[in-house]
N, C-alpha and C. Protein backbone atom coordinates (compact mmCIF):
# COMPACT_ATOMS: atom_id res chain seq x y z
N UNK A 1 -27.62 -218.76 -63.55
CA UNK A 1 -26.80 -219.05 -62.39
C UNK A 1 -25.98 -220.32 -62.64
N UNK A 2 -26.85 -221.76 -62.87
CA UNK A 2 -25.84 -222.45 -63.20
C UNK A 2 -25.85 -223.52 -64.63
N UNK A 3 -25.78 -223.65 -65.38
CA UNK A 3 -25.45 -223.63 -67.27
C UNK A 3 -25.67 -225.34 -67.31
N UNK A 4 -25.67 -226.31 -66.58
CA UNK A 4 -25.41 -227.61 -66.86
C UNK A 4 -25.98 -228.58 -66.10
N UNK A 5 -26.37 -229.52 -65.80
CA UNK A 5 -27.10 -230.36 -65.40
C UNK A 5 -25.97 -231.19 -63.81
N UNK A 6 -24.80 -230.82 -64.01
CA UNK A 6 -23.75 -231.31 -62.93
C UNK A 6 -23.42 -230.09 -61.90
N UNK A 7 -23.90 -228.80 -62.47
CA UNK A 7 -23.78 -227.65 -61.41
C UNK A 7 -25.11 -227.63 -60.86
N UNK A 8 -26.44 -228.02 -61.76
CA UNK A 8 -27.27 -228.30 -60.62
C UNK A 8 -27.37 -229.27 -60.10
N UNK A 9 -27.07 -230.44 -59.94
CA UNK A 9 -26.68 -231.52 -59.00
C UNK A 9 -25.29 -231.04 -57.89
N UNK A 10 -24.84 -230.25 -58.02
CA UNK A 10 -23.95 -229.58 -57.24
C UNK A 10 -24.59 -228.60 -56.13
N UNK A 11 -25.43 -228.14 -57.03
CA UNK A 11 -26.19 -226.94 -55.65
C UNK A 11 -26.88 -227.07 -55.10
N UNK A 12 -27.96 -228.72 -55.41
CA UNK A 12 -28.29 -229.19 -54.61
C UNK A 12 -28.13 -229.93 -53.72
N UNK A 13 -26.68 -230.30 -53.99
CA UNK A 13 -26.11 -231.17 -52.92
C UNK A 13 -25.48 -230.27 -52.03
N UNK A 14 -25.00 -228.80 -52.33
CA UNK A 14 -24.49 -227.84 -51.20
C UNK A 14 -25.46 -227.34 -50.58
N UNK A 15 -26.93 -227.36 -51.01
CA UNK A 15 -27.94 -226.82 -50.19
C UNK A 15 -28.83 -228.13 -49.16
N UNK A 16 -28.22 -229.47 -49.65
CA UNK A 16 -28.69 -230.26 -48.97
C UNK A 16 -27.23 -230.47 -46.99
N UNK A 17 -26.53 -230.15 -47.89
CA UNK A 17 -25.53 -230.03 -46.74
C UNK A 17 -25.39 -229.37 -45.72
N UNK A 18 -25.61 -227.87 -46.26
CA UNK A 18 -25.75 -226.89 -45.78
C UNK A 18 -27.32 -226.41 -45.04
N UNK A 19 -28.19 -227.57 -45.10
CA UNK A 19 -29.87 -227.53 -44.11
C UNK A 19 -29.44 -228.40 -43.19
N UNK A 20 -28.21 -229.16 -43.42
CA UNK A 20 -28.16 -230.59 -42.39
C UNK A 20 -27.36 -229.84 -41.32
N UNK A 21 -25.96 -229.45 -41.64
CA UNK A 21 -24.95 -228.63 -41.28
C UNK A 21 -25.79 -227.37 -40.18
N UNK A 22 -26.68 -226.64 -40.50
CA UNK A 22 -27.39 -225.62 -40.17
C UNK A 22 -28.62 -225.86 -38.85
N UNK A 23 -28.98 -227.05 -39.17
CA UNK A 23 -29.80 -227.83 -38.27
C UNK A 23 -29.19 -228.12 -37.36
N UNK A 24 -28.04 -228.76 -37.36
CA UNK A 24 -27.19 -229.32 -36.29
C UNK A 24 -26.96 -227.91 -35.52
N UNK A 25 -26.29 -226.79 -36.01
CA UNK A 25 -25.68 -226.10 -35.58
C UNK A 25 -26.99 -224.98 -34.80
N UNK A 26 -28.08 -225.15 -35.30
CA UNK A 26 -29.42 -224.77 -34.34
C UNK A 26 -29.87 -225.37 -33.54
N UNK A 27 -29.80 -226.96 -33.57
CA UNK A 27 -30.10 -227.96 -32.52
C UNK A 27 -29.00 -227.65 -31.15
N UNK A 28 -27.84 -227.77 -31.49
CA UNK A 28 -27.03 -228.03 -30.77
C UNK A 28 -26.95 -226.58 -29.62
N UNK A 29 -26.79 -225.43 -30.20
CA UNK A 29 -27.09 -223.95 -29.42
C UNK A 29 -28.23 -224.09 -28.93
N UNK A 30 -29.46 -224.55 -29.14
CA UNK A 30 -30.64 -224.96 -28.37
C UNK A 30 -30.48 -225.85 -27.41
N UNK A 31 -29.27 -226.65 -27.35
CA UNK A 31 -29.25 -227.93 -26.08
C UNK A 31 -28.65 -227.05 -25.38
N UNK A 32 -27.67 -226.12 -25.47
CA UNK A 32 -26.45 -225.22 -24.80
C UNK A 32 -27.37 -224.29 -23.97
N UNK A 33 -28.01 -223.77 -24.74
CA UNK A 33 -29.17 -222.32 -24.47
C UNK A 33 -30.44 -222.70 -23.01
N UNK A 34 -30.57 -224.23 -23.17
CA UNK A 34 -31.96 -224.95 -22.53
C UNK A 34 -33.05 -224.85 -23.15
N UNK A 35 -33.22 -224.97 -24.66
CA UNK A 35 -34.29 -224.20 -25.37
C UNK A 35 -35.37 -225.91 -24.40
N UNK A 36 -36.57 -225.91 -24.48
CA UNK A 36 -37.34 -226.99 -24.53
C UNK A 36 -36.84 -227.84 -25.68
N UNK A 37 -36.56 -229.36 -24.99
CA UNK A 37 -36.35 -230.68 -25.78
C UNK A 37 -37.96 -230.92 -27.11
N UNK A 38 -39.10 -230.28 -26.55
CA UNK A 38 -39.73 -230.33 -27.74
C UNK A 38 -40.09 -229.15 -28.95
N UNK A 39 -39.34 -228.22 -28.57
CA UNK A 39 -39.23 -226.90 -29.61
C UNK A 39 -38.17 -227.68 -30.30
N UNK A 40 -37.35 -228.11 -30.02
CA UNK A 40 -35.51 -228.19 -31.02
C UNK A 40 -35.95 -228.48 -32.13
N UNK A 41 -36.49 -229.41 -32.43
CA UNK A 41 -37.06 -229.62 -33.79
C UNK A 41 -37.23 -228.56 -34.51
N UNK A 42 -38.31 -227.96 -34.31
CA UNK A 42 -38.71 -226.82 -34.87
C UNK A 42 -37.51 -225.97 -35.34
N UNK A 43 -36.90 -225.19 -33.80
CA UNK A 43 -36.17 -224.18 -33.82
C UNK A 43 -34.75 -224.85 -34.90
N UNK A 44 -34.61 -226.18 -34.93
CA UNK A 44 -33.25 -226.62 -36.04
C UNK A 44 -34.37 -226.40 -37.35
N UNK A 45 -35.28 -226.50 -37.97
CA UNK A 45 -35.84 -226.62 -39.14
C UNK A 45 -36.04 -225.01 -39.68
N UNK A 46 -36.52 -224.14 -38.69
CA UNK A 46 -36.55 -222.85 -38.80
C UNK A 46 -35.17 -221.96 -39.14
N UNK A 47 -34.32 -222.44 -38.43
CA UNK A 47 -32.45 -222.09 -38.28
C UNK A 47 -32.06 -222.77 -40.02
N UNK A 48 -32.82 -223.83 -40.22
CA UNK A 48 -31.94 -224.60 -41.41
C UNK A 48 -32.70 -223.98 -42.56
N UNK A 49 -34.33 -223.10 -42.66
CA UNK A 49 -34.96 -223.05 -43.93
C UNK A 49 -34.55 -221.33 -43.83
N UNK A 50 -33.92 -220.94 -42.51
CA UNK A 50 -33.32 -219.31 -43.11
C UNK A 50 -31.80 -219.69 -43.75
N UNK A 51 -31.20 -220.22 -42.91
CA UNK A 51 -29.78 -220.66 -43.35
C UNK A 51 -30.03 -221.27 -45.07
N UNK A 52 -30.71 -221.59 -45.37
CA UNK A 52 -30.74 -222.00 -47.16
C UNK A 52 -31.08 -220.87 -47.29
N UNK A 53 -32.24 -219.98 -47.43
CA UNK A 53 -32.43 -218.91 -47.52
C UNK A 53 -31.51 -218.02 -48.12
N UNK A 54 -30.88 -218.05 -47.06
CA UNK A 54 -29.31 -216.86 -46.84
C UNK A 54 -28.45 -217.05 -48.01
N UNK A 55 -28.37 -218.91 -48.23
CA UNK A 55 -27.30 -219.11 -48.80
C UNK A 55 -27.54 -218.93 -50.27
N UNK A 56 -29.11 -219.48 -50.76
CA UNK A 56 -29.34 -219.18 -51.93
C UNK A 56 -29.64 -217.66 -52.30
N UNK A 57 -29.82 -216.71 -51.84
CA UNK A 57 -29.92 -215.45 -51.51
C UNK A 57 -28.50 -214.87 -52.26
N UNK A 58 -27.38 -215.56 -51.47
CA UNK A 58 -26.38 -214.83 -51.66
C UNK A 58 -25.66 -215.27 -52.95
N UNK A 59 -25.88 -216.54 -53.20
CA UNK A 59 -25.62 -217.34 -54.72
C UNK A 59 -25.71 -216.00 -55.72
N UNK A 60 -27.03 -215.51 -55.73
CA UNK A 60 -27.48 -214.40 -56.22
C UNK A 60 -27.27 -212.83 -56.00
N UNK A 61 -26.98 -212.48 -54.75
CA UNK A 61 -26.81 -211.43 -54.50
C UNK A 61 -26.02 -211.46 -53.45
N UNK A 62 -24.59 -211.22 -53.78
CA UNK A 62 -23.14 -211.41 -53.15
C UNK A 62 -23.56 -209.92 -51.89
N UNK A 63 -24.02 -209.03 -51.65
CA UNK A 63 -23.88 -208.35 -50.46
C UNK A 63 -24.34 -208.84 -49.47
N UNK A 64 -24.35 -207.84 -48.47
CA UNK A 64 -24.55 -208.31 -46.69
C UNK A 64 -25.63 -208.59 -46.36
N UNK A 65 -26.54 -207.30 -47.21
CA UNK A 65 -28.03 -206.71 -46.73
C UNK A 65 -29.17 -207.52 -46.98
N UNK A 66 -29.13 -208.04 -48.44
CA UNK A 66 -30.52 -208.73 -49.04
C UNK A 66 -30.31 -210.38 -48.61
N UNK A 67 -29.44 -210.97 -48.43
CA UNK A 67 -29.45 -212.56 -47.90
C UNK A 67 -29.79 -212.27 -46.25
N UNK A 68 -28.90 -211.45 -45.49
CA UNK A 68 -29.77 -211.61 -44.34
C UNK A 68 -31.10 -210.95 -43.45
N UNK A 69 -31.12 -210.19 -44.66
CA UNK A 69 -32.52 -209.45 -44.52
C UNK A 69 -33.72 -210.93 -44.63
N UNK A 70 -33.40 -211.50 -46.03
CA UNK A 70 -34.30 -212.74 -46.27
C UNK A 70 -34.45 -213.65 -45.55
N UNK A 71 -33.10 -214.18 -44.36
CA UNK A 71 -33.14 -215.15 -43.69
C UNK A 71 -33.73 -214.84 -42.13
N UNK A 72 -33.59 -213.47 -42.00
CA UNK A 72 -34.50 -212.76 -40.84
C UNK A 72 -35.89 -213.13 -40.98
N UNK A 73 -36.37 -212.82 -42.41
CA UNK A 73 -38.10 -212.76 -42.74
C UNK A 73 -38.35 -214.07 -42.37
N UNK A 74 -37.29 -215.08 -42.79
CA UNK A 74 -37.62 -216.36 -42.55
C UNK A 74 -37.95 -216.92 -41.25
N UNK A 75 -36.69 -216.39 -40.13
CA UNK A 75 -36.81 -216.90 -39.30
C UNK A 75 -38.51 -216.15 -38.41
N UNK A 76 -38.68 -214.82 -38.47
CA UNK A 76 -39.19 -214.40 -37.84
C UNK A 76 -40.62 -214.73 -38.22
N UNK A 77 -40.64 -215.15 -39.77
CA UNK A 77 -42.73 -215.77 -39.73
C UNK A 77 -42.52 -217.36 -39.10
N UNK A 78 -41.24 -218.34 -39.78
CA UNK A 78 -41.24 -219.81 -39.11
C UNK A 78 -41.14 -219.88 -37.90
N UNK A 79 -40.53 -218.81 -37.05
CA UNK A 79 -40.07 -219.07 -35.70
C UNK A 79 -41.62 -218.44 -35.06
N UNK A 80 -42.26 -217.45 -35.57
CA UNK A 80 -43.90 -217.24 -34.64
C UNK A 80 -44.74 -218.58 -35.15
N UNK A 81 -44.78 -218.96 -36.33
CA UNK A 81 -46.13 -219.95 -36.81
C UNK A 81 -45.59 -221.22 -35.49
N UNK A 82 -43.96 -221.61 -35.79
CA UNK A 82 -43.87 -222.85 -34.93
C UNK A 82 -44.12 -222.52 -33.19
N UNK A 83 -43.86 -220.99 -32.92
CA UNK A 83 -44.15 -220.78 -31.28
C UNK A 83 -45.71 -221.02 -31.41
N UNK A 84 -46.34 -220.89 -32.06
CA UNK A 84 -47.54 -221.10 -31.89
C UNK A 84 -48.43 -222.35 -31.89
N UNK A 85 -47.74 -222.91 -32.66
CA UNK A 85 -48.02 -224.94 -32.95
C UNK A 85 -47.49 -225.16 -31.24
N UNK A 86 -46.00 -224.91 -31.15
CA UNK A 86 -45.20 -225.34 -29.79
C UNK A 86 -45.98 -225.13 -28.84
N UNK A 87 -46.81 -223.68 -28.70
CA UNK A 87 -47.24 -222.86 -27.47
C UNK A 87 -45.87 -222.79 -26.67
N UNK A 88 -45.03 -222.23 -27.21
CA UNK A 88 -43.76 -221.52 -26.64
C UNK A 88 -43.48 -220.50 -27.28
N UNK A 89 -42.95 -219.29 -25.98
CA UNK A 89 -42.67 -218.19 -26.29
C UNK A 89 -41.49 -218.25 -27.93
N UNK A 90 -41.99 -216.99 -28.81
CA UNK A 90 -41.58 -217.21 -29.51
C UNK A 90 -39.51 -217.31 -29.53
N UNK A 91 -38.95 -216.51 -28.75
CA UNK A 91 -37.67 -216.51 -28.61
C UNK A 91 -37.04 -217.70 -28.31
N UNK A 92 -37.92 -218.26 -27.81
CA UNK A 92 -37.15 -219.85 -27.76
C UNK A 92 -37.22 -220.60 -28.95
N UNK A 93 -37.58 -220.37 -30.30
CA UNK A 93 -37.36 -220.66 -31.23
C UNK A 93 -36.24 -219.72 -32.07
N UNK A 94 -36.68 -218.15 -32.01
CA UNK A 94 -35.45 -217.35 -32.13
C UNK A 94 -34.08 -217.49 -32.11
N UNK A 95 -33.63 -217.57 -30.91
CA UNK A 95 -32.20 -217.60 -30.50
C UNK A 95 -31.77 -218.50 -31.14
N UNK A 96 -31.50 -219.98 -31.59
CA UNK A 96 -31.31 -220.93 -31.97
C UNK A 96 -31.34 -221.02 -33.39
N UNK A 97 -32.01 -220.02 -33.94
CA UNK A 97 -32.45 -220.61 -35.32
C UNK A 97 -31.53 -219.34 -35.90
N UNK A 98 -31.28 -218.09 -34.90
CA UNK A 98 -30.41 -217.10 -35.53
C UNK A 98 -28.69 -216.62 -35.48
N UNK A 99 -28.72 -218.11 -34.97
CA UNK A 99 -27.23 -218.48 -34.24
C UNK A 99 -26.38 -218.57 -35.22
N UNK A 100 -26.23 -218.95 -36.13
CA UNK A 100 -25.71 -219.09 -37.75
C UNK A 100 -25.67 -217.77 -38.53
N UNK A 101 -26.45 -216.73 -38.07
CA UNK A 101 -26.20 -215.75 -38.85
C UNK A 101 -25.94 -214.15 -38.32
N UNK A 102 -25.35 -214.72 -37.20
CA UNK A 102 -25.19 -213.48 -36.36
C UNK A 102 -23.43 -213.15 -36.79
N UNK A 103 -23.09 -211.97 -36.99
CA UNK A 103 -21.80 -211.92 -37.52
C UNK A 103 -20.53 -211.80 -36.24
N UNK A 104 -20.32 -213.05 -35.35
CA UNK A 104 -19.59 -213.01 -34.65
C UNK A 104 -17.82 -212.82 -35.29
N UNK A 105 -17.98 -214.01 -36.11
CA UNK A 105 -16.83 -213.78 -37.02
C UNK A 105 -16.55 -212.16 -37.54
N UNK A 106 -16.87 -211.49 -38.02
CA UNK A 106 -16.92 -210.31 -38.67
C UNK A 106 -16.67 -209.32 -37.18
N UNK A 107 -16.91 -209.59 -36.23
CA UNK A 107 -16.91 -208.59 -35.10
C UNK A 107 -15.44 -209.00 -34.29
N UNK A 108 -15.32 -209.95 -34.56
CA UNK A 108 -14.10 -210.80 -34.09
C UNK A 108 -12.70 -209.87 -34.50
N UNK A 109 -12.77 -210.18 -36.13
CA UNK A 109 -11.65 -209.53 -36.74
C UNK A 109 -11.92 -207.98 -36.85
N UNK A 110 -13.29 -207.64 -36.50
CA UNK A 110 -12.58 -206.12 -36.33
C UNK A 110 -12.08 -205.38 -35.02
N UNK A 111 -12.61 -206.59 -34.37
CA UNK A 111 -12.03 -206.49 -32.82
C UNK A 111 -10.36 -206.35 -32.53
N UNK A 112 -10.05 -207.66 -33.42
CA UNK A 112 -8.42 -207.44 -34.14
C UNK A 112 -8.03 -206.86 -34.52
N UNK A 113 -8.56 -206.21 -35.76
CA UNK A 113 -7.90 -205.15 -35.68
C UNK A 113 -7.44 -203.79 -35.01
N UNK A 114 -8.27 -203.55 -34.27
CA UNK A 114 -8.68 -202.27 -33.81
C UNK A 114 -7.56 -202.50 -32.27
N UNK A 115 -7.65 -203.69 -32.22
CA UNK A 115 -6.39 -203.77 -30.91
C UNK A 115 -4.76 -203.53 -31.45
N UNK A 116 -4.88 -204.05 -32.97
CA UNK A 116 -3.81 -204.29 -33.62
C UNK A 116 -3.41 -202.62 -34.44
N UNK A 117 -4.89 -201.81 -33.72
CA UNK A 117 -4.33 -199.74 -34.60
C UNK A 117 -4.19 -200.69 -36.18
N UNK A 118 -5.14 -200.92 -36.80
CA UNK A 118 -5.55 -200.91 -37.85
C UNK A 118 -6.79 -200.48 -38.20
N UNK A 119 -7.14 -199.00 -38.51
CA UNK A 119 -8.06 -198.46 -38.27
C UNK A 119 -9.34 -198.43 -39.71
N UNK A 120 -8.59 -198.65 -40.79
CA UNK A 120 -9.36 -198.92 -42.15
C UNK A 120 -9.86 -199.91 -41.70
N UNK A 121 -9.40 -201.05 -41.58
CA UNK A 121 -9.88 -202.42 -41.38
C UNK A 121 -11.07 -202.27 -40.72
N UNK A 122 -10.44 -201.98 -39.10
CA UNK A 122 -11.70 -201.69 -38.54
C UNK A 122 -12.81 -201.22 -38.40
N UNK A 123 -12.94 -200.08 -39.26
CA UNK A 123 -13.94 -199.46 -39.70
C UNK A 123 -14.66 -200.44 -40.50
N UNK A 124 -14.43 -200.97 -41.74
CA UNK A 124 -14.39 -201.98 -42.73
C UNK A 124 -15.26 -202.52 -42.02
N UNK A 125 -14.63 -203.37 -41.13
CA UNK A 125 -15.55 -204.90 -40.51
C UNK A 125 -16.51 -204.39 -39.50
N UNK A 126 -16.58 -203.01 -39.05
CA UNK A 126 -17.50 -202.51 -37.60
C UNK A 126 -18.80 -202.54 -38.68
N UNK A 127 -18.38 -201.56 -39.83
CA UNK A 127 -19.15 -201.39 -41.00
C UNK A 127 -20.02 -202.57 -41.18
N UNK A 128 -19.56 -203.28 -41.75
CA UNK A 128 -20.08 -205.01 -42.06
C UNK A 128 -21.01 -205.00 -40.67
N UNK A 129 -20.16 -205.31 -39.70
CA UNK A 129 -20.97 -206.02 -38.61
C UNK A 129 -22.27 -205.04 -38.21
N UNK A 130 -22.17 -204.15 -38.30
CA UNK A 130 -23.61 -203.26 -38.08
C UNK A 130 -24.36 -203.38 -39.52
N UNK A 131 -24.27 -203.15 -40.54
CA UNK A 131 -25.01 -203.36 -41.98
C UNK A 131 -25.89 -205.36 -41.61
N UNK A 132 -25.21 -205.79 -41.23
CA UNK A 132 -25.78 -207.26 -40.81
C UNK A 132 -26.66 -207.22 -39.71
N UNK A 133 -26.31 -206.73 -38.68
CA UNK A 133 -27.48 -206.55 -37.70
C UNK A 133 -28.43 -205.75 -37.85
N UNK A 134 -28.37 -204.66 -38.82
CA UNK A 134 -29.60 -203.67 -38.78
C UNK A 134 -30.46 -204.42 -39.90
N UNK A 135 -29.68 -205.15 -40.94
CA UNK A 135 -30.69 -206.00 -42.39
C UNK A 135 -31.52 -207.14 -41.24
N UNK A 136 -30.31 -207.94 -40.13
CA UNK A 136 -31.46 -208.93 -39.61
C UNK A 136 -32.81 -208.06 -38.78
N UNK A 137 -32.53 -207.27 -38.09
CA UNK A 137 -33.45 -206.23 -37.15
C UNK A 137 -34.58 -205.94 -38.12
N UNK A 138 -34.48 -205.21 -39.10
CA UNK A 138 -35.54 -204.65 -40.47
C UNK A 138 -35.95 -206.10 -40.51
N UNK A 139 -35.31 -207.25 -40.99
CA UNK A 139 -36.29 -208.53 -41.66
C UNK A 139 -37.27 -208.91 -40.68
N UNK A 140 -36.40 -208.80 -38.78
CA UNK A 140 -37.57 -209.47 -37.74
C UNK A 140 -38.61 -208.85 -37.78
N UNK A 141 -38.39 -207.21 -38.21
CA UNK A 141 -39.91 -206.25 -38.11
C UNK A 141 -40.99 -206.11 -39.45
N UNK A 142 -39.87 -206.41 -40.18
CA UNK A 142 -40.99 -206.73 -41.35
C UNK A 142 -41.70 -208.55 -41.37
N UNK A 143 -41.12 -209.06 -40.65
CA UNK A 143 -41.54 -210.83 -40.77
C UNK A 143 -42.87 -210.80 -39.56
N UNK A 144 -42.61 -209.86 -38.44
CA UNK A 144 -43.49 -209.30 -37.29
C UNK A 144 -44.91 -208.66 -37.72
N UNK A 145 -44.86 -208.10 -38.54
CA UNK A 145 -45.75 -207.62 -39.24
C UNK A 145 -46.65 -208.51 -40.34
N UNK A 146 -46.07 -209.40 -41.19
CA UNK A 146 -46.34 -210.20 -41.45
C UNK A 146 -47.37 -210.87 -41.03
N UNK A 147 -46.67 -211.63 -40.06
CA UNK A 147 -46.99 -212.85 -38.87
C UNK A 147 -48.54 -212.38 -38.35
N UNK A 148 -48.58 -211.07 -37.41
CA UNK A 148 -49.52 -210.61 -37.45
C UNK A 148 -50.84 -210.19 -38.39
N UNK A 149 -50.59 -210.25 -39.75
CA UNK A 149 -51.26 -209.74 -41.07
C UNK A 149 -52.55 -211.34 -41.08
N UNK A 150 -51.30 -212.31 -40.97
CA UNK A 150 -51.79 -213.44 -41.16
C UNK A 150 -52.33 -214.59 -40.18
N UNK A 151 -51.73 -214.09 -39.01
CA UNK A 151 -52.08 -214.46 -37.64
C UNK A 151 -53.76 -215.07 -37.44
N UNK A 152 -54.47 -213.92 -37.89
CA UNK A 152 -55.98 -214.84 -37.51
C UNK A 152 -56.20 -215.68 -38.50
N UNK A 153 -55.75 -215.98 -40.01
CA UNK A 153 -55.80 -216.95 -40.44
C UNK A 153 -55.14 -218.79 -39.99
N UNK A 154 -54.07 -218.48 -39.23
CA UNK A 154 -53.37 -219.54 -38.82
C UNK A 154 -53.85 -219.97 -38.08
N UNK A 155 -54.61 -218.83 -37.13
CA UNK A 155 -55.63 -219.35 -35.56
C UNK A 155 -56.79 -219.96 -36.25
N UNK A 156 -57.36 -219.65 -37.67
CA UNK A 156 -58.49 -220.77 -37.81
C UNK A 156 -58.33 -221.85 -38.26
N UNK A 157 -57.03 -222.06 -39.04
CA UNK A 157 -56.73 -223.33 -39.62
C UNK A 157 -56.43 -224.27 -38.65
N UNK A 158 -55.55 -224.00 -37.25
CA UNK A 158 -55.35 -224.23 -36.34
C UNK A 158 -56.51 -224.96 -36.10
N UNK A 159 -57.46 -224.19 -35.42
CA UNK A 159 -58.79 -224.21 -34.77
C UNK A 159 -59.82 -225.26 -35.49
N UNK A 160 -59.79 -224.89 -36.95
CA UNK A 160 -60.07 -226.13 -37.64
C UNK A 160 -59.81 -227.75 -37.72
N UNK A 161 -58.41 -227.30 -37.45
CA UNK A 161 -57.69 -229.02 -37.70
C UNK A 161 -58.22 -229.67 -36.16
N UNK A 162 -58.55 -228.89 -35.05
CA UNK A 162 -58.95 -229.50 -34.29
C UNK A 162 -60.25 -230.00 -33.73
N UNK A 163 -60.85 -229.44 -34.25
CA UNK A 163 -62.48 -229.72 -34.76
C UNK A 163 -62.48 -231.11 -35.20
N UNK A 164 -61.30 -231.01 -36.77
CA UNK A 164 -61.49 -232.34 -37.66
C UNK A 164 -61.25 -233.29 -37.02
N UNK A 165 -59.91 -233.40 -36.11
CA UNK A 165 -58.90 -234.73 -34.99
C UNK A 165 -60.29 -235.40 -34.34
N UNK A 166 -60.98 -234.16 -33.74
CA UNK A 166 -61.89 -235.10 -33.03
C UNK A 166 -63.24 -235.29 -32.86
């Protein structure tokens, strides 16, 4: 992927940008949304470790399907483990953290087109914009499944650490 010691100091500085950039942009839809002032944390860290996800994903694999399939899995095991630390419903970590990768843009311009009787296009981008929502939908149900697989393990570690506190 990258051959030299200045392209990886490069991609880590676009993946350090792009968790900061991503955070903000999950924090901030969480102040808009009313998520709880003590989920945001979470829900920006969850939003920022799919958003790298996605991005290193796609470094590698330039289509629609496999980066946001990956950043779904992400959000949907980080966003249950942290509803569960939070004791908040898990969607209030959700919404916020999947705000970055919802293809508004892409629905936008085929919206344009399709007003504009450009009908390839539109197809084109309707195309896109459904191939993106059905890869995030598949990642929440496979990350759901997951979550659950591993669920009574988290409840004892949980359960443990609070034994140890006190």
């Amino acid at each position: 992927m990258f051959n030299d010691h200045r392209d990886n100091w490069r991609l880590v500085m676009d993946v350090l940008i792009e968790f900061i950039v991503s955070f903000a942009s999950s924090v901030g839809f969480g102040l808009i949304t009313n998520v709880p002032r003590r989920s945001l944390p979470a829900a920006g860290i969850t939003g920022s470790v799919a958003w790298v996800a996605y991005y290193l994903v796609l470094q590698v694999n330039h289509g629609l399907i496999l980066p946001n399939f990956t950043a779904a899995i992400v959000i949907g095991i980080l966003g249950n483990i942290s509803a569960v630390l939070f004791r908040v419903p898990v969607n209030i970590i959700y919404v916020p953290s999947l705000v970055s990768l919802v293809p508004g843009g892409i629905m936008y311009l085929g919206m344009r087109s399709f007003t504009l009787g450009k009908e390839s296009s539109t197809s084109q981008y309707m195309f896109n914009s459904l191939t993106i929502a059905i890869s995030l939908a598949v990642g929440f149900v496979v990350a759901e499944v997951v979550f659950y697989r591993i669920k009574p393990l988290l409840t004892r570690l949980i359960n443990h650490a609070k034994k140890f506190e006190s």
